[in-house]
PDB file of N, CA and C in Angstrom:
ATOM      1  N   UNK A   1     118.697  88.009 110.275  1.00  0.00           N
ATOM      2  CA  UNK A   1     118.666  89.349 109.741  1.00  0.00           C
ATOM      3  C   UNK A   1     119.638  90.236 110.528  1.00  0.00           C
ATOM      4  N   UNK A   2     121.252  90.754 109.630  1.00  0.00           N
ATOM      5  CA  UNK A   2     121.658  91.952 110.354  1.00  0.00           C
ATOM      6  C   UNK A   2     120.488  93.133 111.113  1.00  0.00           C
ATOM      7  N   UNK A   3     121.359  93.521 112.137  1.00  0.00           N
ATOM      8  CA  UNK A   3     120.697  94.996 112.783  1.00  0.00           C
ATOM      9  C   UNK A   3     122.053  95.622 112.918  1.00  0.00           C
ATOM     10  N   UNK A   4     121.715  96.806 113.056  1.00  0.00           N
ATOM     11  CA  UNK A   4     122.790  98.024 113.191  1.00  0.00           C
ATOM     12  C   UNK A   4     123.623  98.012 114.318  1.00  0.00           C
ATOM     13  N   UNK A   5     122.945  97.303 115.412  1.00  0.00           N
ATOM     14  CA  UNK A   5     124.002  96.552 116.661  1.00  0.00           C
ATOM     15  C   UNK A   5     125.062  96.199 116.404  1.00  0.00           C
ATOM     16  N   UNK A   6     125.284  95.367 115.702  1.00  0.00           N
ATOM     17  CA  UNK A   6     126.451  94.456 114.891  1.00  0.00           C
ATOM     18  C   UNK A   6     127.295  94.871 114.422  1.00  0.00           C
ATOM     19  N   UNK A   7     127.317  96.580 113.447  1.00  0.00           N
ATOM     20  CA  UNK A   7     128.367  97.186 113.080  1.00  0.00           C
ATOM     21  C   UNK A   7     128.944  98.136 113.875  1.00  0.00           C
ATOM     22  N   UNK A   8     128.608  98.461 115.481  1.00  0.00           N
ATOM     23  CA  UNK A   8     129.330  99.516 116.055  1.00  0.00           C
ATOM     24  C   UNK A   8     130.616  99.633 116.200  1.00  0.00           C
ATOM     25  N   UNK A   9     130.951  98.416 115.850  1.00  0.00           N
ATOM     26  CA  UNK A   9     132.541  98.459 115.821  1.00  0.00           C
ATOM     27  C   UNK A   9     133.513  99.126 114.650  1.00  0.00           C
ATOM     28  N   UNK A  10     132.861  99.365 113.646  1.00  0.00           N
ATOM     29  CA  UNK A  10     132.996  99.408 112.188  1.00  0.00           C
ATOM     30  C   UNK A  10     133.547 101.181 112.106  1.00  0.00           C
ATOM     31  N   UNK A  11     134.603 101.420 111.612  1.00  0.00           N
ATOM     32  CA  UNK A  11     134.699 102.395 111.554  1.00  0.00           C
ATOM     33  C   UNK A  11     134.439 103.311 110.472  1.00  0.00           C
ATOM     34  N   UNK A  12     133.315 104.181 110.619  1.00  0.00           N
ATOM     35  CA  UNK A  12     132.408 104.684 109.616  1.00  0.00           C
ATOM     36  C   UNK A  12     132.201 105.810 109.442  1.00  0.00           C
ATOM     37  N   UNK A  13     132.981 106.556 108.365  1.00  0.00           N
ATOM     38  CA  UNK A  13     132.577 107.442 107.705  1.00  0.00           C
ATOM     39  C   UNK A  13     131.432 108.445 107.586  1.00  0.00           C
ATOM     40  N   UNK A  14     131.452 108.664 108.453  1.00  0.00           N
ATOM     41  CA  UNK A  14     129.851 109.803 108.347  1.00  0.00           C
ATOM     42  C   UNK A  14     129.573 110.755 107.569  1.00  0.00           C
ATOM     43  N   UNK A  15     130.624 111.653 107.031  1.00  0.00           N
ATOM     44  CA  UNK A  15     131.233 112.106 106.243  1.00  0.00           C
ATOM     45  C   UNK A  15     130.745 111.976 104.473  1.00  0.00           C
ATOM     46  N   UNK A  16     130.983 110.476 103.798  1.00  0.00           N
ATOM     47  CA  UNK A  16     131.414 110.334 102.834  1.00  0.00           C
ATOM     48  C   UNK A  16     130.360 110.030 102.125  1.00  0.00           C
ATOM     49  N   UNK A  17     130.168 110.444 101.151  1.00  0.00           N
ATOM     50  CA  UNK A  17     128.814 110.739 100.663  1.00  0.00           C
ATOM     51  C   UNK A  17     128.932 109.729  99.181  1.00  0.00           C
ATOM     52  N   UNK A  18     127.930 109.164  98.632  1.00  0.00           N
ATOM     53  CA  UNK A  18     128.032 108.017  97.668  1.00  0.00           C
ATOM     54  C   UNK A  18     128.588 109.053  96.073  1.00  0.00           C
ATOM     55  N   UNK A  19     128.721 110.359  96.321  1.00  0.00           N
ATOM     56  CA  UNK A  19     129.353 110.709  95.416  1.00  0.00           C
ATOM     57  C   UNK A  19     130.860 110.677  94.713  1.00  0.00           C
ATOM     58  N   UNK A  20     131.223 110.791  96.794  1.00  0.00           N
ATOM     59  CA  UNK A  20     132.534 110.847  96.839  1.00  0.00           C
ATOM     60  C   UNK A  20     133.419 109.516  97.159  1.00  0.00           C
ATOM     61  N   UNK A  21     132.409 108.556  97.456  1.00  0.00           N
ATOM     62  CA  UNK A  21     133.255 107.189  97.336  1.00  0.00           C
ATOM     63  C   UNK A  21     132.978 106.790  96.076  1.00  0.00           C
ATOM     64  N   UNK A  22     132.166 107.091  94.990  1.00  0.00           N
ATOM     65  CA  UNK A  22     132.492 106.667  93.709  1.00  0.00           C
ATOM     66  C   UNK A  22     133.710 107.236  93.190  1.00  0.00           C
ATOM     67  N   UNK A  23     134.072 108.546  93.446  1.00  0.00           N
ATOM     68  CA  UNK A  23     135.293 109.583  93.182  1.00  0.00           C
ATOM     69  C   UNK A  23     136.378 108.514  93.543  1.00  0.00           C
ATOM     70  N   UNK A  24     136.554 108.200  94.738  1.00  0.00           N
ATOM     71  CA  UNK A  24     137.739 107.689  95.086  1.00  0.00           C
ATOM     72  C   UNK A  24     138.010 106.159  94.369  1.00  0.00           C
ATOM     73  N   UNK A  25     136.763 105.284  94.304  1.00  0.00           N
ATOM     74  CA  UNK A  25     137.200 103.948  94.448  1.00  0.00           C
ATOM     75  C   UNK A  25     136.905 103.162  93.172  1.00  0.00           C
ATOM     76  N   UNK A  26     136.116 104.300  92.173  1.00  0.00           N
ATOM     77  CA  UNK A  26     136.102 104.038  90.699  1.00  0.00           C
ATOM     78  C   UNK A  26     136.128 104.826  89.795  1.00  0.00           C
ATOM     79  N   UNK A  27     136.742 105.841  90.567  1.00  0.00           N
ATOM     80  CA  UNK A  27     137.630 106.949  89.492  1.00  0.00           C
ATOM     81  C   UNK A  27     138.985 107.080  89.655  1.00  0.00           C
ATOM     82  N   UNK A  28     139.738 106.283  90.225  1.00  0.00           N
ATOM     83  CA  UNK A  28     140.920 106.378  90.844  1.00  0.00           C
ATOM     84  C   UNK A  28     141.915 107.191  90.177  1.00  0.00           C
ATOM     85  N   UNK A  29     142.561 108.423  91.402  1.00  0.00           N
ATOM     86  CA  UNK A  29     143.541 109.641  90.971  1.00  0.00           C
ATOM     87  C   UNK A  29     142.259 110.830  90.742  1.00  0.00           C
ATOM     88  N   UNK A  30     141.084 110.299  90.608  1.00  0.00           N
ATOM     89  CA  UNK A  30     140.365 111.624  90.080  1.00  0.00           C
ATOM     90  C   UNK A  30     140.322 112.589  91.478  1.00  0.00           C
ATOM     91  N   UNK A  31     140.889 112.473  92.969  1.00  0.00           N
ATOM     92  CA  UNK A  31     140.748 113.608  93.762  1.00  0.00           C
ATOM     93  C   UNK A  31     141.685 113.641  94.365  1.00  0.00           C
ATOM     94  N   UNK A  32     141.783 115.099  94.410  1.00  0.00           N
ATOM     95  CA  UNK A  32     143.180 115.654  95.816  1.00  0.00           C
ATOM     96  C   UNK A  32     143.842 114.886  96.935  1.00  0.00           C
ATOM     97  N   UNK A  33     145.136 114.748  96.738  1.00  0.00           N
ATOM     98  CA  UNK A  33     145.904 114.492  97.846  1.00  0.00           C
ATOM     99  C   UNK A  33     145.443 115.301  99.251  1.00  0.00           C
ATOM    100  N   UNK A  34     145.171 116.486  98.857  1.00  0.00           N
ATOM    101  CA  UNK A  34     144.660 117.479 100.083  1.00  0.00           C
ATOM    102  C   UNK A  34     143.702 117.304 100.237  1.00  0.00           C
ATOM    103  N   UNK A  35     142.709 116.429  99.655  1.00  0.00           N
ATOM    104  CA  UNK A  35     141.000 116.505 100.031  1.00  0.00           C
ATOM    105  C   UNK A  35     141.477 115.811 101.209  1.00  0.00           C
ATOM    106  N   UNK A  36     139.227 116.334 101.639  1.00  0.00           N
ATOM    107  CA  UNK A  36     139.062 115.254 103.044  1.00  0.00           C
ATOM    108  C   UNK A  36     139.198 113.675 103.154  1.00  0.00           C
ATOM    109  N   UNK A  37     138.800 112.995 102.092  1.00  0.00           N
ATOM    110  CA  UNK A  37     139.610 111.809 101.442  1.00  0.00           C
ATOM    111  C   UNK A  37     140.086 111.826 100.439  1.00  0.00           C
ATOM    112  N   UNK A  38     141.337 111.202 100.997  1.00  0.00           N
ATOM    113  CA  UNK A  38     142.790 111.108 100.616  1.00  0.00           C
ATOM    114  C   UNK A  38     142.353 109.753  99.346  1.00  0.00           C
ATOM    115  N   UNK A  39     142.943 109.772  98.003  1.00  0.00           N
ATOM    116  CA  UNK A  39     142.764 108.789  97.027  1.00  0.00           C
ATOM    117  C   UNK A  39     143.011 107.306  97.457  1.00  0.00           C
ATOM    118  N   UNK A  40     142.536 106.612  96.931  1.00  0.00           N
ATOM    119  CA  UNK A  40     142.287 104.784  97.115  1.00  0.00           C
ATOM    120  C   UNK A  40     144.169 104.929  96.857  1.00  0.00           C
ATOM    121  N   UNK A  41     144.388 103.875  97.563  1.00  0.00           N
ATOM    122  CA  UNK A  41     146.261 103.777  97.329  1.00  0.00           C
ATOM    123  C   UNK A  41     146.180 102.257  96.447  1.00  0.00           C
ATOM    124  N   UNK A  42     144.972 101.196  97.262  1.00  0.00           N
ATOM    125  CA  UNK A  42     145.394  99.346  96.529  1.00  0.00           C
ATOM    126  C   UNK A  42     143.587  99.052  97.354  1.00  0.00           C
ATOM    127  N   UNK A  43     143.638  98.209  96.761  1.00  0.00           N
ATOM    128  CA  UNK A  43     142.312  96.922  97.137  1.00  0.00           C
ATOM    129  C   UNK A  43     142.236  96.741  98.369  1.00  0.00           C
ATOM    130  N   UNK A  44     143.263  97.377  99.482  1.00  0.00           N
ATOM    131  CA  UNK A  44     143.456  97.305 100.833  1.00  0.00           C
ATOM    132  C   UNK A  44     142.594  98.012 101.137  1.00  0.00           C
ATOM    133  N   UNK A  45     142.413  99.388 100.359  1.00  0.00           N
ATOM    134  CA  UNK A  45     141.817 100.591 101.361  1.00  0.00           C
ATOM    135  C   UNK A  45     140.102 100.523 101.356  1.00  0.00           C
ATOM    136  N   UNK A  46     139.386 100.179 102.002  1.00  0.00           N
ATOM    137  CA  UNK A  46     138.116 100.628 102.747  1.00  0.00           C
ATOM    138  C   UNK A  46     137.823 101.591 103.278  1.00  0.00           C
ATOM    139  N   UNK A  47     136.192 101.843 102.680  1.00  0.00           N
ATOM    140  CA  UNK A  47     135.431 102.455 103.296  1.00  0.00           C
ATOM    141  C   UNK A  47     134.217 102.339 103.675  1.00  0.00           C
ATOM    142  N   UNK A  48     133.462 102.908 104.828  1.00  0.00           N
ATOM    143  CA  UNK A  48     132.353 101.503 105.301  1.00  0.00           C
ATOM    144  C   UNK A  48     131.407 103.364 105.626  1.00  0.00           C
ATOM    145  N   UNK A  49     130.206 103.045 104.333  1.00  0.00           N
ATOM    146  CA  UNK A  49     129.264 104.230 105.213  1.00  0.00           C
ATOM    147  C   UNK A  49     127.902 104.173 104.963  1.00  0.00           C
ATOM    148  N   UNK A  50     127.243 105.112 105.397  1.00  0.00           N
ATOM    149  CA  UNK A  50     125.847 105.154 105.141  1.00  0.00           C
ATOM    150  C   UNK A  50     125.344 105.829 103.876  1.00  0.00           C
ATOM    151  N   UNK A  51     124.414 105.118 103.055  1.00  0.00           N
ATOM    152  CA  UNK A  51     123.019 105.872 102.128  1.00  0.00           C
ATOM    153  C   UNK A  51     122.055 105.780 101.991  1.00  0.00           C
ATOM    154  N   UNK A  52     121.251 106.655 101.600  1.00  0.00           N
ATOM    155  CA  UNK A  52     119.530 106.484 101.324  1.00  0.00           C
ATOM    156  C   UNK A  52     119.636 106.100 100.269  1.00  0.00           C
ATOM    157  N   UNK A  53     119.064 104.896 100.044  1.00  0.00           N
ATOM    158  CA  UNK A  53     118.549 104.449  98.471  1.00  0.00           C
ATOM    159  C   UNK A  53     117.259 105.090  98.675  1.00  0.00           C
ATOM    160  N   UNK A  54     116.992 105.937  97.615  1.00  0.00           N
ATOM    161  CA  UNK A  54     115.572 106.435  97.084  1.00  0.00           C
ATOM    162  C   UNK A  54     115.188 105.800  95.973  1.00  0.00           C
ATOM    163  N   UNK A  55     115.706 104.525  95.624  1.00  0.00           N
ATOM    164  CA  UNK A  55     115.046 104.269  94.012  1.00  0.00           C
ATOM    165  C   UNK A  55     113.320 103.254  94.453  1.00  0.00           C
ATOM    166  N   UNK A  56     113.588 102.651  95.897  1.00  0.00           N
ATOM    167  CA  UNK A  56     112.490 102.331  96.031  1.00  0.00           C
ATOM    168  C   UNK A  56     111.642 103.273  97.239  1.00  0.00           C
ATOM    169  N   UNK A  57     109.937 102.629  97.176  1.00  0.00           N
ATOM    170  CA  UNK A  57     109.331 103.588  98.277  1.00  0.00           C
ATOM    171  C   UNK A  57     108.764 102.595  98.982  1.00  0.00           C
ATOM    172  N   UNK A  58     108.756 102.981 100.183  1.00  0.00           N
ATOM    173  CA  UNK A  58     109.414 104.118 101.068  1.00  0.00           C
ATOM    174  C   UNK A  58     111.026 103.793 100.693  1.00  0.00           C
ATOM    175  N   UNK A  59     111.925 104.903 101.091  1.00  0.00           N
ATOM    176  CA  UNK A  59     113.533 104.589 100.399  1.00  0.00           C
ATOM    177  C   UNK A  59     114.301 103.927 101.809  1.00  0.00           C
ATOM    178  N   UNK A  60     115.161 103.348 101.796  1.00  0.00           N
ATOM    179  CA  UNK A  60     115.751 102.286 102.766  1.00  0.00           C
ATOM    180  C   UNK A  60     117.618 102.991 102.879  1.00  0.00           C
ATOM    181  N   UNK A  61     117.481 102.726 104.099  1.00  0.00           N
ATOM    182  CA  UNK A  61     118.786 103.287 104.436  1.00  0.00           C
ATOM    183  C   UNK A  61     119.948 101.615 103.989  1.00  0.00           C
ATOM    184  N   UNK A  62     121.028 102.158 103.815  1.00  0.00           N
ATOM    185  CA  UNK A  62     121.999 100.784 103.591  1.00  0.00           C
ATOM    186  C   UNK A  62     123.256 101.375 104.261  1.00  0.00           C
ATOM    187  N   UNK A  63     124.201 100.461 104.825  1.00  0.00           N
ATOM    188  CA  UNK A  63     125.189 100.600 105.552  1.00  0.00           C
ATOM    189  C   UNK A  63     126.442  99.569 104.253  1.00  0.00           C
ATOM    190  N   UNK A  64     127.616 100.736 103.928  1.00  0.00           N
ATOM    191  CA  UNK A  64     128.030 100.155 102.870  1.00  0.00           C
ATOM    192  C   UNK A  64     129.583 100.049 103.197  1.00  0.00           C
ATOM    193  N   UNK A  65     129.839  98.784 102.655  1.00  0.00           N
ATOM    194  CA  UNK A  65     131.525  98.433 102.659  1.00  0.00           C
ATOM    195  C   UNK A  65     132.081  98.612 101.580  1.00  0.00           C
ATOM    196  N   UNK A  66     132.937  99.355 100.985  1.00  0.00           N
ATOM    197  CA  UNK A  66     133.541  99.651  99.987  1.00  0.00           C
ATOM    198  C   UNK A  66     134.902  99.399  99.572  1.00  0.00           C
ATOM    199  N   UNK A  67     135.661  98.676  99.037  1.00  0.00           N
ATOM    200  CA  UNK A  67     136.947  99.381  98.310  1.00  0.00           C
ATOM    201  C   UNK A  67     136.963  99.514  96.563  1.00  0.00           C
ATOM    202  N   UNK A  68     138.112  99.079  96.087  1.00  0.00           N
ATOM    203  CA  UNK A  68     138.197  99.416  94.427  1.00  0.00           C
ATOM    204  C   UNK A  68     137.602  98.491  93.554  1.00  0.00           C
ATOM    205  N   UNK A  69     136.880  97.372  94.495  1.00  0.00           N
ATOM    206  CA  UNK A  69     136.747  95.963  93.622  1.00  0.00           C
ATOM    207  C   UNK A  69     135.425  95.875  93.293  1.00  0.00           C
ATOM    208  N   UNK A  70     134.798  95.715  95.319  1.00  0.00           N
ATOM    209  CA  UNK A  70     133.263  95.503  95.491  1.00  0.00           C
ATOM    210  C   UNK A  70     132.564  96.486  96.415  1.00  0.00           C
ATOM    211  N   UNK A  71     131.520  96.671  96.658  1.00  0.00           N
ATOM    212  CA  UNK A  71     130.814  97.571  97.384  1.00  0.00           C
ATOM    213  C   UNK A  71     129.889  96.441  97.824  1.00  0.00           C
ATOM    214  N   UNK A  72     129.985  96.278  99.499  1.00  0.00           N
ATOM    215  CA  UNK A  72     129.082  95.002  99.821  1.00  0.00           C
ATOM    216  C   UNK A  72     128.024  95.837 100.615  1.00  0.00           C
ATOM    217  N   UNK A  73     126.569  95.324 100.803  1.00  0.00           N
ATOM    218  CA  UNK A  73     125.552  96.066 101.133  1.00  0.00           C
ATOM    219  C   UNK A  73     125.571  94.828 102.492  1.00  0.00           C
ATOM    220  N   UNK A  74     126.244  95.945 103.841  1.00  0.00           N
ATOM    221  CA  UNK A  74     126.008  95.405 105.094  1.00  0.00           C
ATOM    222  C   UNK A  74     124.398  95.522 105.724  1.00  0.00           C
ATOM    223  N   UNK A  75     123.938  95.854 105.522  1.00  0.00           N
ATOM    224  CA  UNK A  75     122.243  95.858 106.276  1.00  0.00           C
ATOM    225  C   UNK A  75     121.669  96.970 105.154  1.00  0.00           C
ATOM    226  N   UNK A  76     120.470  96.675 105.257  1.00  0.00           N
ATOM    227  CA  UNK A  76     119.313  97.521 105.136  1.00  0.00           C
ATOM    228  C   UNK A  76     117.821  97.613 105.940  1.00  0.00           C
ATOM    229  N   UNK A  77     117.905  98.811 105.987  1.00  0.00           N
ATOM    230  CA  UNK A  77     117.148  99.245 107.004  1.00  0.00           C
ATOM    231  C   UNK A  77     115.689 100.052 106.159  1.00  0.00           C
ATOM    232  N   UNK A  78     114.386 100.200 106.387  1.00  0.00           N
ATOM    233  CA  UNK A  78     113.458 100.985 105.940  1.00  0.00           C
ATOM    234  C   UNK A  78     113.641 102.229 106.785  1.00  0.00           C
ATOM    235  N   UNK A  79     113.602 103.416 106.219  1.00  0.00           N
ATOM    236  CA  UNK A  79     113.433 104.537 106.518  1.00  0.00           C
ATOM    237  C   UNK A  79     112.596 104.858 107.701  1.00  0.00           C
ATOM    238  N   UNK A  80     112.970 104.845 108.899  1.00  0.00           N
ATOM    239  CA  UNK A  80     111.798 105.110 109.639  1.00  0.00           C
ATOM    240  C   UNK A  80     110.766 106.193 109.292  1.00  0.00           C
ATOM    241  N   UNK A  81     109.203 105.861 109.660  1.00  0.00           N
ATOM    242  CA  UNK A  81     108.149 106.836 109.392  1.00  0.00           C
ATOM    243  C   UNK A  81     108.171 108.224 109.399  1.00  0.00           C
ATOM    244  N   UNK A  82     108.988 108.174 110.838  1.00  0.00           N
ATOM    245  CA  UNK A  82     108.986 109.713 111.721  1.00  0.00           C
ATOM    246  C   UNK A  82     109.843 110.467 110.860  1.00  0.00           C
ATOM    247  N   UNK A  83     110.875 110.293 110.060  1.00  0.00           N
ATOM    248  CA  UNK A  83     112.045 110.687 109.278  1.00  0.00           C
ATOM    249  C   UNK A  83     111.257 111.190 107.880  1.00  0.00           C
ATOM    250  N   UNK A  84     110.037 110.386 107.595  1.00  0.00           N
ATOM    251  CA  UNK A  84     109.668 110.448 105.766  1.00  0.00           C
ATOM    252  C   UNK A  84     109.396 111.557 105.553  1.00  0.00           C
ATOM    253  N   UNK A  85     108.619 111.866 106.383  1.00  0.00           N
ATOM    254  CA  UNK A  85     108.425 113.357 105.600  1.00  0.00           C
ATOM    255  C   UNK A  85     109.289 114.467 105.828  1.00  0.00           C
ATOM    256  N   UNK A  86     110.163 114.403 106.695  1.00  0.00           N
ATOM    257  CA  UNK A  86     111.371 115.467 105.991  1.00  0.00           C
ATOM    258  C   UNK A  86     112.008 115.078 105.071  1.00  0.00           C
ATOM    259  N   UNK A  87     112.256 114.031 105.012  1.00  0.00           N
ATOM    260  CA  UNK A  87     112.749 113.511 103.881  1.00  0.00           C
ATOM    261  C   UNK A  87     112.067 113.830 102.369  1.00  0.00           C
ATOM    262  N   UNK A  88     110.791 113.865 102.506  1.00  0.00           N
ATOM    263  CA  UNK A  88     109.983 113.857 101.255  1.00  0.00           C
ATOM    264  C   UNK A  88     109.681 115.344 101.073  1.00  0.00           C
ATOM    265  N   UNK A  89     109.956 116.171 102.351  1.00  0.00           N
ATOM    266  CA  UNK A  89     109.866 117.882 101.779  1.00  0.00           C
ATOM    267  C   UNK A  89     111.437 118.303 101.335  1.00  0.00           C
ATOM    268  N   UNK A  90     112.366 116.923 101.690  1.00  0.00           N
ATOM    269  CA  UNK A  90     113.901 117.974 101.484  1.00  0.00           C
ATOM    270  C   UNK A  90     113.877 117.657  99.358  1.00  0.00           C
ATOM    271  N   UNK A  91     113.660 115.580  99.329  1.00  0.00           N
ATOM    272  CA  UNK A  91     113.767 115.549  98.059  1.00  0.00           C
ATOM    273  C   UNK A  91     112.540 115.260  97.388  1.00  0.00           C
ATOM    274  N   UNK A  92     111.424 115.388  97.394  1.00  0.00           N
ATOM    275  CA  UNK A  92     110.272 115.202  97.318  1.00  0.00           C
ATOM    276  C   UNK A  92     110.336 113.441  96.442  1.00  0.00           C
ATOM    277  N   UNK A  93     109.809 113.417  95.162  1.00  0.00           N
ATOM    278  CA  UNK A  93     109.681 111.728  94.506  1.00  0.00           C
ATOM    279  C   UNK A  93     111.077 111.819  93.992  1.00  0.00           C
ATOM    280  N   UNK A  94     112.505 112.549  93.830  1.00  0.00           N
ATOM    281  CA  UNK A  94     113.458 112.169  93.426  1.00  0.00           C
ATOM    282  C   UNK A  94     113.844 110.475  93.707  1.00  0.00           C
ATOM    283  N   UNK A  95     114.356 110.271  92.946  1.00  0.00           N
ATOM    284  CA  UNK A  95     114.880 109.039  92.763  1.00  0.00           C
ATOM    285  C   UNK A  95     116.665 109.193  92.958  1.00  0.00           C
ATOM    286  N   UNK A  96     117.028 107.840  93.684  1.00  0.00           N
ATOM    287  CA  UNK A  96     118.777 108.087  93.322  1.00  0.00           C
ATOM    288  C   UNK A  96     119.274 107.565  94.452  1.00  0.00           C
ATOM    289  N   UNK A  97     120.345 107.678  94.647  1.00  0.00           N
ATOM    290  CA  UNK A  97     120.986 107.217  96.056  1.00  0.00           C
ATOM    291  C   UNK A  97     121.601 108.536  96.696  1.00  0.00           C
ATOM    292  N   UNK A  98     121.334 108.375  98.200  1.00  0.00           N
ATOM    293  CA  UNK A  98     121.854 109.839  98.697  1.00  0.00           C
ATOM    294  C   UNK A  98     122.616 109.859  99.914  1.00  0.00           C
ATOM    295  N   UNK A  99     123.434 111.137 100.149  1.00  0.00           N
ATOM    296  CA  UNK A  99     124.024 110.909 101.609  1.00  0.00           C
ATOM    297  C   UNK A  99     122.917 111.116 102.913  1.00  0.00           C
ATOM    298  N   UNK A 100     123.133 110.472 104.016  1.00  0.00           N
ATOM    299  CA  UNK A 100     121.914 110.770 104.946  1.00  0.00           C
ATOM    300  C   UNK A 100     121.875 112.232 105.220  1.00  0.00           C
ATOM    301  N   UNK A 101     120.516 112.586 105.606  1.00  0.00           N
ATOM    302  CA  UNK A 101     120.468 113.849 106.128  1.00  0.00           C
ATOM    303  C   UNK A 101     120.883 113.726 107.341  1.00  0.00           C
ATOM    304  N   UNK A 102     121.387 115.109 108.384  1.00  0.00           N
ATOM    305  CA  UNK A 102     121.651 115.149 109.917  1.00  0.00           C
ATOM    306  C   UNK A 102     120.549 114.281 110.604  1.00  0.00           C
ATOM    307  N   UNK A 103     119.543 114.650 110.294  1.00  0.00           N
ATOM    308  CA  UNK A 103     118.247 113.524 111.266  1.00  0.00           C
ATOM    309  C   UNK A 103     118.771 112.488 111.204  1.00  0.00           C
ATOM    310  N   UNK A 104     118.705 111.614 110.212  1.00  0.00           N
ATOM    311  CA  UNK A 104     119.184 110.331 109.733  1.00  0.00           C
ATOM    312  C   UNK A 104     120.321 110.158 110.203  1.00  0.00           C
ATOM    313  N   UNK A 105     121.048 110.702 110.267  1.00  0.00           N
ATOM    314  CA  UNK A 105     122.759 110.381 110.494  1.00  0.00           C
ATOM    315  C   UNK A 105     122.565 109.789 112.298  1.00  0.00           C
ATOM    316  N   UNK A 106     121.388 111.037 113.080  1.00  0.00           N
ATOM    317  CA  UNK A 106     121.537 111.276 114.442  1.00  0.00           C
ATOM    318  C   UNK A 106     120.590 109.538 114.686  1.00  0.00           C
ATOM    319  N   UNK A 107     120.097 109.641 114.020  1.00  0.00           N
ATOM    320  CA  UNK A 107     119.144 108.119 114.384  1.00  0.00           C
ATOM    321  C   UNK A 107     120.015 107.018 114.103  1.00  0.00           C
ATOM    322  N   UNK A 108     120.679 106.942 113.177  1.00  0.00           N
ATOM    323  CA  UNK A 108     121.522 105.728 112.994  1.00  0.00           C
ATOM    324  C   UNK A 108     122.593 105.865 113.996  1.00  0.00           C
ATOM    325  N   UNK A 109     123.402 106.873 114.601  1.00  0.00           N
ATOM    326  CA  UNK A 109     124.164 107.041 115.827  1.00  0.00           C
ATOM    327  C   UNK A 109     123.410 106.501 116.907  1.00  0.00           C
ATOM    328  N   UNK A 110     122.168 106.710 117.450  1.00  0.00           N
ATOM    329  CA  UNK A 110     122.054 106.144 118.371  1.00  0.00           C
ATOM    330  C   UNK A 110     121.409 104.875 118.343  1.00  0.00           C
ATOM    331  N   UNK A 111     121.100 104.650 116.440  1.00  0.00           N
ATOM    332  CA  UNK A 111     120.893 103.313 116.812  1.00  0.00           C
ATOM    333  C   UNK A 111     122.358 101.861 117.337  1.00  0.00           C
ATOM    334  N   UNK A 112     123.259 102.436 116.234  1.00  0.00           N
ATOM    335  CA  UNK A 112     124.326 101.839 116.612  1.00  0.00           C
ATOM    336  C   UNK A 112     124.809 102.042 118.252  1.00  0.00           C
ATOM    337  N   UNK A 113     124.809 102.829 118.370  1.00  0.00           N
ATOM    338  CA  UNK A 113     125.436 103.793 120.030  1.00  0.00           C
ATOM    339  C   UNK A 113     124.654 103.181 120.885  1.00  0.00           C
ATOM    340  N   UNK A 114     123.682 103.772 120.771  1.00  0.00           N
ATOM    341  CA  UNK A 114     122.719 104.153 121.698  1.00  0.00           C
ATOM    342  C   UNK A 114     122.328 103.238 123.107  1.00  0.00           C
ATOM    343  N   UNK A 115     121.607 103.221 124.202  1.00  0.00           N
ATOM    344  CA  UNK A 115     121.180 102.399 125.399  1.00  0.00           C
ATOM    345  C   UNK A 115     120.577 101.697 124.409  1.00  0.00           C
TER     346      UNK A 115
END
């Protein structure tokens, strides 16, 4: 079983939210040269980040590799406990896939990071 150990090397997007890598990598041309990401150029370009899947419960974090072809699901993780219920007062039973909240973001930093 991956753990989040394994990808610290990975250079990851904290940033990029599953809205905006659909924008880039299967809408291709649909965003600004001047945005914060710059458009897919070829099958070369990657992007490797974090989301909350909410379609199941409790919702599970996934660590994602992306370019124009495939989107590979590097780990999944269950939502830790301590996290759910902000989580469940920010989106209550919504369903969907989402960008992490700051909590989330700060827990997966030090899980990767961390002592």
């Amino acid at each position: 079983m991956a753990t989040l150990r394994q990808f610290n090397d990975y250079d990851i997007d904290w940033d990029l939210s599953p809205e905006q890598a659909v924008t880039m990598y299967l809408e291709w041309g649909n965003n600004d040269w001047r945005a914060r990401h710059a458009p897919v150029r070829s099958r070369a370009d990657f992007s490797t980040y974090f989301v909350v899947d909410a379609w199941e419960d409790p919702p599970v974090v996934r660590l994602v590799r992306r370019n124009s072809e495939n989107a590979e699901e590097l780990v999944s993780l269950p939502l830790p406990e301590h996290l759910r219920a902000a989580w469940t007062r920010e989106y209550g039973k919504l369903k969907g896939v989402f960008e992490p909240t700051p909590a989330i973001k700060a827990w997966l930093k030090d899980e990767l990071y961390g002592g």
